[in-house]
Protein backbone atom coordinates (compact mmCIF):
# COMPACT_ATOMS: atom_id res chain seq x y z
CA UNK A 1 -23.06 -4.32 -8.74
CA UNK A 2 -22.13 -3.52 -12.25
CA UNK A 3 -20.60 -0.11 -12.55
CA UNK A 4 -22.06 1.86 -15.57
CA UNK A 5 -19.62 4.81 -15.43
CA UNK A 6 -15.94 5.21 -14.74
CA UNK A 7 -14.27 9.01 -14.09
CA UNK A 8 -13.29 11.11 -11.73
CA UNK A 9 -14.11 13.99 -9.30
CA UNK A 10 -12.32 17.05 -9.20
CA UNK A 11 -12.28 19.56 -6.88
CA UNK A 12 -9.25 21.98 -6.37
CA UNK A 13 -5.97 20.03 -7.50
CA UNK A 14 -7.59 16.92 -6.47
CA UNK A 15 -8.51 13.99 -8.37
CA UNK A 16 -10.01 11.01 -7.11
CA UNK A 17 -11.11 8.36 -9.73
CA UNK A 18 -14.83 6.94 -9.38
CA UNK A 19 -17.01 3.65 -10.39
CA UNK A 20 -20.05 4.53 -10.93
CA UNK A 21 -23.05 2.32 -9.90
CA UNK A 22 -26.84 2.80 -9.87
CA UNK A 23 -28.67 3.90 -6.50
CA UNK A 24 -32.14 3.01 -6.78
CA UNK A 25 -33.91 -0.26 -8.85
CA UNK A 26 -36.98 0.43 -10.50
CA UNK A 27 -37.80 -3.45 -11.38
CA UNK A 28 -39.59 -3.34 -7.91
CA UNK A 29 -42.43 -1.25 -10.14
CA UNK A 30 -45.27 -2.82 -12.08
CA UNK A 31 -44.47 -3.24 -15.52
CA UNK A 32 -46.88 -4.77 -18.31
CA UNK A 33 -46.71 -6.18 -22.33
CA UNK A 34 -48.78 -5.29 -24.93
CA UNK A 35 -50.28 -8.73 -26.14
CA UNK A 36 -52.61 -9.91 -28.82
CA UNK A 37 -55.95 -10.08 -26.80
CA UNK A 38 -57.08 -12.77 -29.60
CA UNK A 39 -54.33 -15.60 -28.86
CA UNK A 40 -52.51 -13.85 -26.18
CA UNK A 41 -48.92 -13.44 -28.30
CA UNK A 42 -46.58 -10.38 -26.89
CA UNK A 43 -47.29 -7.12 -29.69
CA UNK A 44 -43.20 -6.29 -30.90
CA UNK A 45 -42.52 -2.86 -31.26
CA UNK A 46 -40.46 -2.47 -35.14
CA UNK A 47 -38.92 0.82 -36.31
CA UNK A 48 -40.76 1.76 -38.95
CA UNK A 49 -39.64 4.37 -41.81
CA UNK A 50 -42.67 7.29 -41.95
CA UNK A 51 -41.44 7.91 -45.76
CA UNK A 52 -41.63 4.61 -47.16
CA UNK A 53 -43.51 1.96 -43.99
CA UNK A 54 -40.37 -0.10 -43.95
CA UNK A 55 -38.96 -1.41 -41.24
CA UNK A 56 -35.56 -0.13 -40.40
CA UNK A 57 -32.67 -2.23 -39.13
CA UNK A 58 -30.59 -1.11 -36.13
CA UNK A 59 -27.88 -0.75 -37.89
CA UNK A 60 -29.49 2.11 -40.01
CA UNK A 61 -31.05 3.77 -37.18
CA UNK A 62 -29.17 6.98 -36.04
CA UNK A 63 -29.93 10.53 -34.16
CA UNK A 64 -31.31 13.67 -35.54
CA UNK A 65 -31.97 16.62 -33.40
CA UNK A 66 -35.20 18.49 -33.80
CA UNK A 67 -35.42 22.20 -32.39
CA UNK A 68 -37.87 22.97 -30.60
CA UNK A 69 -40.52 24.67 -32.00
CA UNK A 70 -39.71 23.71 -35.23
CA UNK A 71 -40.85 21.08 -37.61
CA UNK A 72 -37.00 20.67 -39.31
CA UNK A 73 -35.08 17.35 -37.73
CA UNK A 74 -31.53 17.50 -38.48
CA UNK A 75 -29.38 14.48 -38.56
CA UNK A 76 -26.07 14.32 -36.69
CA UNK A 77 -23.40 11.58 -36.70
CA UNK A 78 -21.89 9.81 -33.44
CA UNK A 79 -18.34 11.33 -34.53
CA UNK A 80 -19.75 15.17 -34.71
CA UNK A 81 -21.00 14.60 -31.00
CA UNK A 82 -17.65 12.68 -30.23
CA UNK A 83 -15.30 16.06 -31.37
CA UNK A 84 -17.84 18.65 -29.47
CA UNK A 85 -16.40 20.25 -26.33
CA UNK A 86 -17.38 18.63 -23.24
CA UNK A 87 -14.64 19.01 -20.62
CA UNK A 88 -17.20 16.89 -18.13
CA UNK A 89 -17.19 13.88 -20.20
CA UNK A 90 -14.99 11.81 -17.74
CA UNK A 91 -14.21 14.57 -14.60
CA UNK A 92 -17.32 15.41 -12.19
CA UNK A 93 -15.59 18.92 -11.67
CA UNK A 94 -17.18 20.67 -8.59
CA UNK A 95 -18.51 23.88 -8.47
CA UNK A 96 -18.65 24.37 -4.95
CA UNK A 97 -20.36 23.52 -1.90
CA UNK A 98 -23.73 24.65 -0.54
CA UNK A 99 -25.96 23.97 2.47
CA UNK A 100 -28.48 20.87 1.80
CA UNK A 101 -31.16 23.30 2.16
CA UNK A 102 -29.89 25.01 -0.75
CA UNK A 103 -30.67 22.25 -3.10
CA UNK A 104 -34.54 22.07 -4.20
CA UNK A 105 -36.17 18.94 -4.13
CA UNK A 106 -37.73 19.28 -7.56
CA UNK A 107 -34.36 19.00 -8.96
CA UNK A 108 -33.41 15.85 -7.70
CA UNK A 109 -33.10 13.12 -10.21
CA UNK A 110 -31.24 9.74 -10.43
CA UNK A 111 -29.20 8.35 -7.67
CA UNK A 112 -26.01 6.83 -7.95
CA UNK A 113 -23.37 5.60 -5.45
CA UNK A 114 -19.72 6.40 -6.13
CA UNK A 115 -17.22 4.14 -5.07
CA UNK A 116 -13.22 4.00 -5.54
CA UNK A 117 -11.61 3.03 -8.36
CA UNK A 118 -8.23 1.87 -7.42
CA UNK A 119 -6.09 1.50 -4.29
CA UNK A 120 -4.48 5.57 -4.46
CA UNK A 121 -8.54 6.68 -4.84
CA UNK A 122 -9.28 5.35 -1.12
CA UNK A 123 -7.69 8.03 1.03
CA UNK A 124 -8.43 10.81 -1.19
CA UNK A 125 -12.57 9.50 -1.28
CA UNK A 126 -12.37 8.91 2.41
CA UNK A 127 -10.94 12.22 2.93
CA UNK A 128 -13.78 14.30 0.44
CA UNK A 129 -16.32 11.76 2.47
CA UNK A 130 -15.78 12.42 5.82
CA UNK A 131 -15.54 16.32 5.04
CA UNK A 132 -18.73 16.26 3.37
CA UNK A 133 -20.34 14.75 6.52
CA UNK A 134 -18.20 16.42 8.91
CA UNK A 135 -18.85 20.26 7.64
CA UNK A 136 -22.86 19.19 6.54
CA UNK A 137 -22.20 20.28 3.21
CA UNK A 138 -23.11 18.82 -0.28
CA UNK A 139 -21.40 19.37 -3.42
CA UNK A 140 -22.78 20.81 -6.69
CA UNK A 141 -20.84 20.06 -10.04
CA UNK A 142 -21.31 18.77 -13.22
CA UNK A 143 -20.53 15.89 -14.84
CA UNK A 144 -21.62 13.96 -18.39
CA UNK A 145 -22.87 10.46 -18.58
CA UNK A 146 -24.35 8.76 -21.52
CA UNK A 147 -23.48 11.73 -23.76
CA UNK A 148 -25.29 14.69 -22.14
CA UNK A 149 -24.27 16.78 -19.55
CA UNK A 150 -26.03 17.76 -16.45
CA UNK A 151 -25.85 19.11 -13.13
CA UNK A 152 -24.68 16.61 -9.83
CA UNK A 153 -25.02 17.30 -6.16
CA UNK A 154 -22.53 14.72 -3.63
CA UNK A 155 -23.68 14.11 -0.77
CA UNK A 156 -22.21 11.76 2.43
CA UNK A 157 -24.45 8.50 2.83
CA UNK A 158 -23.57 5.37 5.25
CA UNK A 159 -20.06 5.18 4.51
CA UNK A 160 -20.23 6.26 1.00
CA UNK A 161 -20.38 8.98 -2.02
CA UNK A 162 -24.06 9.22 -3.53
CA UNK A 163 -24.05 11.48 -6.42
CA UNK A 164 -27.58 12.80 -7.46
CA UNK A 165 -28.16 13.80 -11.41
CA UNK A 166 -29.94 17.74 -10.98
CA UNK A 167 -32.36 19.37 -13.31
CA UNK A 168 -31.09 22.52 -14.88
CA UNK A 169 -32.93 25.51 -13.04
CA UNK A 170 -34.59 25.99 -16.72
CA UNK A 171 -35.97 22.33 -16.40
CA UNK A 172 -38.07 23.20 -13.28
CA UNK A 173 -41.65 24.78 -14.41
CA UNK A 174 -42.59 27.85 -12.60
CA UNK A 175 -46.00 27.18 -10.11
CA UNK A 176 -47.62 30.59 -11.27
CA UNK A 177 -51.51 29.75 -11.58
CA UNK A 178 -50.74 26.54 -9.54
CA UNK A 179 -51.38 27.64 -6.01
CA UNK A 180 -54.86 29.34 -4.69
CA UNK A 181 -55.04 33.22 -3.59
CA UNK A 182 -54.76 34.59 -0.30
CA UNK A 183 -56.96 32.42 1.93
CA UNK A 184 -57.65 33.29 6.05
CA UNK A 185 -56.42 30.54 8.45
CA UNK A 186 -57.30 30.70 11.45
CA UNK A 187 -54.86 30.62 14.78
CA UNK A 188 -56.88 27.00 16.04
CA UNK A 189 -56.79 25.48 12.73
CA UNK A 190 -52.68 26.06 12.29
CA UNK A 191 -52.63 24.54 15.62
CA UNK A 192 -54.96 21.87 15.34
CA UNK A 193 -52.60 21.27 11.90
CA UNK A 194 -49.99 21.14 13.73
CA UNK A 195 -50.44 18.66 16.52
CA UNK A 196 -52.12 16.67 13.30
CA UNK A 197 -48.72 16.57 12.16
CA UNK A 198 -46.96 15.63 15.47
CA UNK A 199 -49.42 13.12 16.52
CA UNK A 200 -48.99 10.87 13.34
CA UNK A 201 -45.39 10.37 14.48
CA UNK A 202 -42.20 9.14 12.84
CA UNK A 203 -42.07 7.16 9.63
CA UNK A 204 -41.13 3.30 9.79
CA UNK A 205 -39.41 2.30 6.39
CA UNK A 206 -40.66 -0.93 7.77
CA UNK A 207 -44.24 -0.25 6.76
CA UNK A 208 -43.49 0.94 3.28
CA UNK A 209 -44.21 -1.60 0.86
CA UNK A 210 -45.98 -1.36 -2.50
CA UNK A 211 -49.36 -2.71 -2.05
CA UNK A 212 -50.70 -2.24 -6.11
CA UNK A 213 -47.58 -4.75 -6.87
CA UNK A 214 -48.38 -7.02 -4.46
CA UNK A 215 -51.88 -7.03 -5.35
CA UNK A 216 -51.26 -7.75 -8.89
CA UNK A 217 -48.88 -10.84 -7.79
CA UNK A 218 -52.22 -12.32 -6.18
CA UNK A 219 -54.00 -11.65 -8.70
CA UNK A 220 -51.54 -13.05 -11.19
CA UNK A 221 -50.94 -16.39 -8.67
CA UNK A 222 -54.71 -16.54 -8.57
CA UNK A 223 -54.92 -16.97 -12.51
CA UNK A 224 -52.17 -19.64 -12.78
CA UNK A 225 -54.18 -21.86 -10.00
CA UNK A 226 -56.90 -21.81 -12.79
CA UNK A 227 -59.17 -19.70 -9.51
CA UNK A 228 -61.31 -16.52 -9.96
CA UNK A 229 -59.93 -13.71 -9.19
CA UNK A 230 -61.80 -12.39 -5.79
CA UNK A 231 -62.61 -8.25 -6.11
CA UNK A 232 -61.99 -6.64 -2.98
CA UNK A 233 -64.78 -5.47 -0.94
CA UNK A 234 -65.75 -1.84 -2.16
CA UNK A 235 -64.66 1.31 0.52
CA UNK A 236 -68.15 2.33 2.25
CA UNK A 237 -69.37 5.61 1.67
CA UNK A 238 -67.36 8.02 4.58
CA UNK A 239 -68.73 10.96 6.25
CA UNK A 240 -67.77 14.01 4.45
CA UNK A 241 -66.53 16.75 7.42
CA UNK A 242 -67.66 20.05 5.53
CA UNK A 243 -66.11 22.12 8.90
CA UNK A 244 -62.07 22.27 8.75
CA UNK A 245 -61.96 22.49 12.43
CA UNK A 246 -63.53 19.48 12.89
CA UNK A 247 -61.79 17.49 10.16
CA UNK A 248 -58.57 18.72 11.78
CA UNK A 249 -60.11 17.53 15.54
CA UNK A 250 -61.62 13.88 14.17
CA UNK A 251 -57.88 13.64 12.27
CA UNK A 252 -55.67 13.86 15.38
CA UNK A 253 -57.94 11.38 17.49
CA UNK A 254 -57.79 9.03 14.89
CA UNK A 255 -53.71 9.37 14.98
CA UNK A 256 -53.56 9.24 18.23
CA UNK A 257 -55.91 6.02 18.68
CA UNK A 258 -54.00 4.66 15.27
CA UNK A 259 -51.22 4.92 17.54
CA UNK A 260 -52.57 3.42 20.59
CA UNK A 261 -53.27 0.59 18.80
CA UNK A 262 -50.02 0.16 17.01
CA UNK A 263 -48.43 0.27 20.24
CA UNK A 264 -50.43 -2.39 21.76
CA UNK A 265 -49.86 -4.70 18.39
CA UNK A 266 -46.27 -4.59 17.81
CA UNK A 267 -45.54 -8.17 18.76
CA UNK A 268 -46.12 -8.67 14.34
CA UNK A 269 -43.94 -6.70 12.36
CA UNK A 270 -44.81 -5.29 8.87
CA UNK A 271 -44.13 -8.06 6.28
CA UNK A 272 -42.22 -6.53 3.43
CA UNK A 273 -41.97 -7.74 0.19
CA UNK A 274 -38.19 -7.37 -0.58
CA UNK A 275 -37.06 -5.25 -4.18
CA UNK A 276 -34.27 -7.62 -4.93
CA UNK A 277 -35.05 -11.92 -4.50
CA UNK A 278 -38.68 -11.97 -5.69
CA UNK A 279 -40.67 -14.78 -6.25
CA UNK A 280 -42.08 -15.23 -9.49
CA UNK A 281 -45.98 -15.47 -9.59
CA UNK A 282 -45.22 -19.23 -10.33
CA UNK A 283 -43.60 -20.04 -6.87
CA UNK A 284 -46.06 -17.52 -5.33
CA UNK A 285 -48.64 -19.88 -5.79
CA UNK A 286 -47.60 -22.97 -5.22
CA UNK A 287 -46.28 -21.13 -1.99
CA UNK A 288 -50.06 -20.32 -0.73
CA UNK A 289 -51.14 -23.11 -1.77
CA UNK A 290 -50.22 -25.17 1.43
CA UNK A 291 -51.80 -22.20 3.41
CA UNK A 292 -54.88 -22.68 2.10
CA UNK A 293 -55.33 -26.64 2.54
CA UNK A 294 -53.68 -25.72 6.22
CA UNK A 295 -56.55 -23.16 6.37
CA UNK A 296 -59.72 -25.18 5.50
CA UNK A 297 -58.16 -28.22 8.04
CA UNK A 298 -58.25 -25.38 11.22
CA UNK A 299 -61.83 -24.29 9.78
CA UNK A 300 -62.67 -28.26 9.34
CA UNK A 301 -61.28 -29.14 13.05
CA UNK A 302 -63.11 -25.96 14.64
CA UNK A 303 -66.53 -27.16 13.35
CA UNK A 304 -66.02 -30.72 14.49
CA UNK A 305 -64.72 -29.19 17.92
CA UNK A 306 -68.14 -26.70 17.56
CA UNK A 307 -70.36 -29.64 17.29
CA UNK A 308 -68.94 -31.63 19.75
CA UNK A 309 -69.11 -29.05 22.55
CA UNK A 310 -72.64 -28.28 21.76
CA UNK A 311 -74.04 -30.86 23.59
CA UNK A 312 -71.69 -30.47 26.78
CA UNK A 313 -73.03 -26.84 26.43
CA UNK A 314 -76.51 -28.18 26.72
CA UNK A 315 -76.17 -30.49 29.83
CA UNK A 316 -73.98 -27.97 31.76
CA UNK A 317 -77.45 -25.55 31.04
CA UNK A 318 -79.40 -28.06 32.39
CA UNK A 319 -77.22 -28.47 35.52
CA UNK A 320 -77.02 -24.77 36.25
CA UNK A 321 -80.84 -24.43 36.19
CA UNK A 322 -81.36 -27.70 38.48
CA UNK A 323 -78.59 -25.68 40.81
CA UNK A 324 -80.03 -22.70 40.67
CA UNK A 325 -83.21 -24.26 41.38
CA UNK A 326 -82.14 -26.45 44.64
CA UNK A 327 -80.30 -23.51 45.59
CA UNK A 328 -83.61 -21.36 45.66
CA UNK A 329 -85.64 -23.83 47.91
CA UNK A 330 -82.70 -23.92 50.08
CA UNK A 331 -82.79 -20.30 50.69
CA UNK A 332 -86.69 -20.34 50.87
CA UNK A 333 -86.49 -23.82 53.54
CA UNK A 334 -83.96 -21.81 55.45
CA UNK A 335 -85.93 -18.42 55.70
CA UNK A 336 -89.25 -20.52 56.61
CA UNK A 337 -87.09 -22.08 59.45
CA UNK A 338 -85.45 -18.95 60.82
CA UNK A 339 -89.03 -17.54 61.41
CA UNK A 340 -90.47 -20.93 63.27
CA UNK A 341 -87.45 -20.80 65.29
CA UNK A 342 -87.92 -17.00 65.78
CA UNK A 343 -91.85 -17.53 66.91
CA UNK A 344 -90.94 -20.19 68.92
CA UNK A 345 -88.34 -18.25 71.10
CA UNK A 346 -91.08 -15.43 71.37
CA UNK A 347 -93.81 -17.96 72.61
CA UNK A 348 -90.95 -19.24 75.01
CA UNK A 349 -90.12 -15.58 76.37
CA UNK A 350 -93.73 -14.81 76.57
CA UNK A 351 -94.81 -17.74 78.56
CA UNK A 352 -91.70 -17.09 80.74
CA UNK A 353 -92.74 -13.37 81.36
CA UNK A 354 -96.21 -14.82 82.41
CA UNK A 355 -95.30 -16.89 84.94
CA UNK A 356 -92.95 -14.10 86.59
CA UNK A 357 -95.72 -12.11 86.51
CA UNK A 358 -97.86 -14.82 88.50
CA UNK A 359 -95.53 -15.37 91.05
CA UNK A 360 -94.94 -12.02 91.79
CA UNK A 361 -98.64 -11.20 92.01
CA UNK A 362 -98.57 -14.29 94.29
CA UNK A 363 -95.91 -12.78 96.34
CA UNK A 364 -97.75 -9.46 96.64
CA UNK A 365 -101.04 -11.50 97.96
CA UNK A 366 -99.30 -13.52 100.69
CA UNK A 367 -97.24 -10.11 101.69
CA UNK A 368 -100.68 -8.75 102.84
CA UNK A 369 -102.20 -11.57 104.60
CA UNK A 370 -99.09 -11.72 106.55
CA UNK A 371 -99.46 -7.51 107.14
CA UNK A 372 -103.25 -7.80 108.24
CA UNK A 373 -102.91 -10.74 110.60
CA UNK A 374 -99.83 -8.74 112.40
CA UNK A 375 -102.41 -5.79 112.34
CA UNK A 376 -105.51 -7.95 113.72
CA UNK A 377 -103.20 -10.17 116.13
């Protein structure tokens, strides 16, 4: 990285010299030219004189300072604001050191990382680091860069020195009128709030990407293939939930089943598009384009494959009915024969019973004719 400030911070009787680098890129964020809509040439911005409508070379461009308020601009030369007072023009002296609480959000501005500059600045950084970190404290000073003078809180961040540019507490807007009167909540909606808030669980920088920008590239790979752009499918109309309570209820079920499913999905990361390495909309395109002829072959195959198995489909139909068929007279030959067999063993038994029944009536006869002839005899 290129540093864009060199100086030093100073706290007590110690002095450690700085590079200064930027934190954060804004590139990543969608950016667009003014054109010509009639033959598509970029629109140049020219500095243009209000007195006379000439245009004004750079050289000939310089700063003027209008009050506020006031319709008077008043010019002022680079040397007047090089011999003005500004003891912070090269030292980030610091004021002392607060609580990160302490520090409203609204204030924050630019980061920047702070590294050594120079073998003697190492111990002293390392030292101011791992005290920052150590005692969970930030710093507040103030320091100039690019010839104005603000507030800067340091803070401890892996392994190194970010310092954050501060609003002045003048900068920051009161909220009066902002925020609505005195309005009931009720115990069951704080809670229901509440477990809304712990059921979405923690954030995954993972999952952050900027969707608009990467919209935009498909849309701008989409033009350079000579295709039409395809709108995405409109939102459909969602139930409006008039009751809180029952916003708040239909909210944490859908966190917790968002959450569910997450869980059960986590075999495919997030793809994020990464700030720094991009591909121009160019090599985006010629990138999809495989996917896409790859796409229509799978669709292609699965059809043939589709209309090849139809037919199988058909005959194995065919075969199940015949089975289930077979299988039916089966049954019905084997219940038909069950009952034969089971009328036949009753005619059997029955016949059986009627001839015991015979003999023992014959046996009953011949027991008397023997009992009268000893009688008679």
């Amino acid at each position: 990285m290129r540093s864009i400030w060199n100086g030093s911070i100073s706290f007590g009787l110690v002095t450690i010299p700085v590079k200064t680098y930027s934190a954060t890129d804004r590139t990543s964020s969608v950016s667009f030219v003014r054109i010509h809509e009639k033959d598509g040439a970029q629109i140049q911005y020219r500095k243009i004189c209000e007195l006379d409508g000439e245009e004004v070379p750079n050289e000939e461009v310089g700063k003027g300072y209008q009050p506020p308020g006031d319709d008077v601009i008043v010019p002022i030369s680079d040397d007047e604001l090089s011999r003005l007072p500004m003891p912070t023009s090269k030292t980030l002296t610091i004021l002392s050191f607060v609580d990160p609480g302490e520090i409203d959000p609204l204030q924050l501005d630019k980061a920047y990382y702070l590294g050594p500059n120079g073998a003697a600045a190492t111990k002293p950084y390392a030292l101011l680091r791992e005290a920052l970190e150590h005692h969970r404290k930030v710093a507040i000073g103030k320091v100039a860069m690019r010839g104005r003078e603000s507030l800067a809180m340091l803070r401890a961040y892996e392994g190194a020195i970010v310092m954050h540019a501060l609003l002045w507490p003048d900068q920051i807007r009161p909220a009066a009128g902002v925020a609505p009167e005195a309005v009931q909540i009720r115990e069951n909606e704080l809670s229901l709030a509440e477990t809304l808030m712990d059921s979405l669980g923690e954030l995954d920088p993972a999952e952050l990407h900027d969707e608009y920008r990467e919209a935009v590239e498909e849309l701008v790979a989409a033009k350079l293939e000579g295709e039409e752009p395809v709108a995405p499918a409109a939102p459909g109309p969602s139930a409006r939930v008039i009751d809180l309570t029952a916003a708040l209820e239909k909210s944490v079920r859908a966190a917790r089943e968002g959450r569910t499913e997450a869980a059960e999905g986590e075999a495919e990361p997030a793809s994020v598009t990464p700030i720094r390495g991009r591909k121009t909309a160019g090599e985006a395109a010629a990138k999809k384009a495989p996917a896409k002829q790859a796409a229509a072959k799978k669709s292609a195959a699965a059809k043939s494959t589709a209309a090849k198995s139809a037919p199988e489909k058909s005959t194995a139909k065919t075969a199940a009915k015949s089975a289930a068929k077979k299988s039916t007279a089966s049954k019905t030959a084997a219940a038909k024969s069950a009952t034969a067999k089971s009328a036949a063993t009753k005619s059997t038994a029955g016949k059986s019973a009627a001839k015991k029944s015979s003999a023992q009536k014959g046996a009953q006869k011949g027991a008397a004719k023997r009992g009268a002839a000893k009688k008679s005899g």
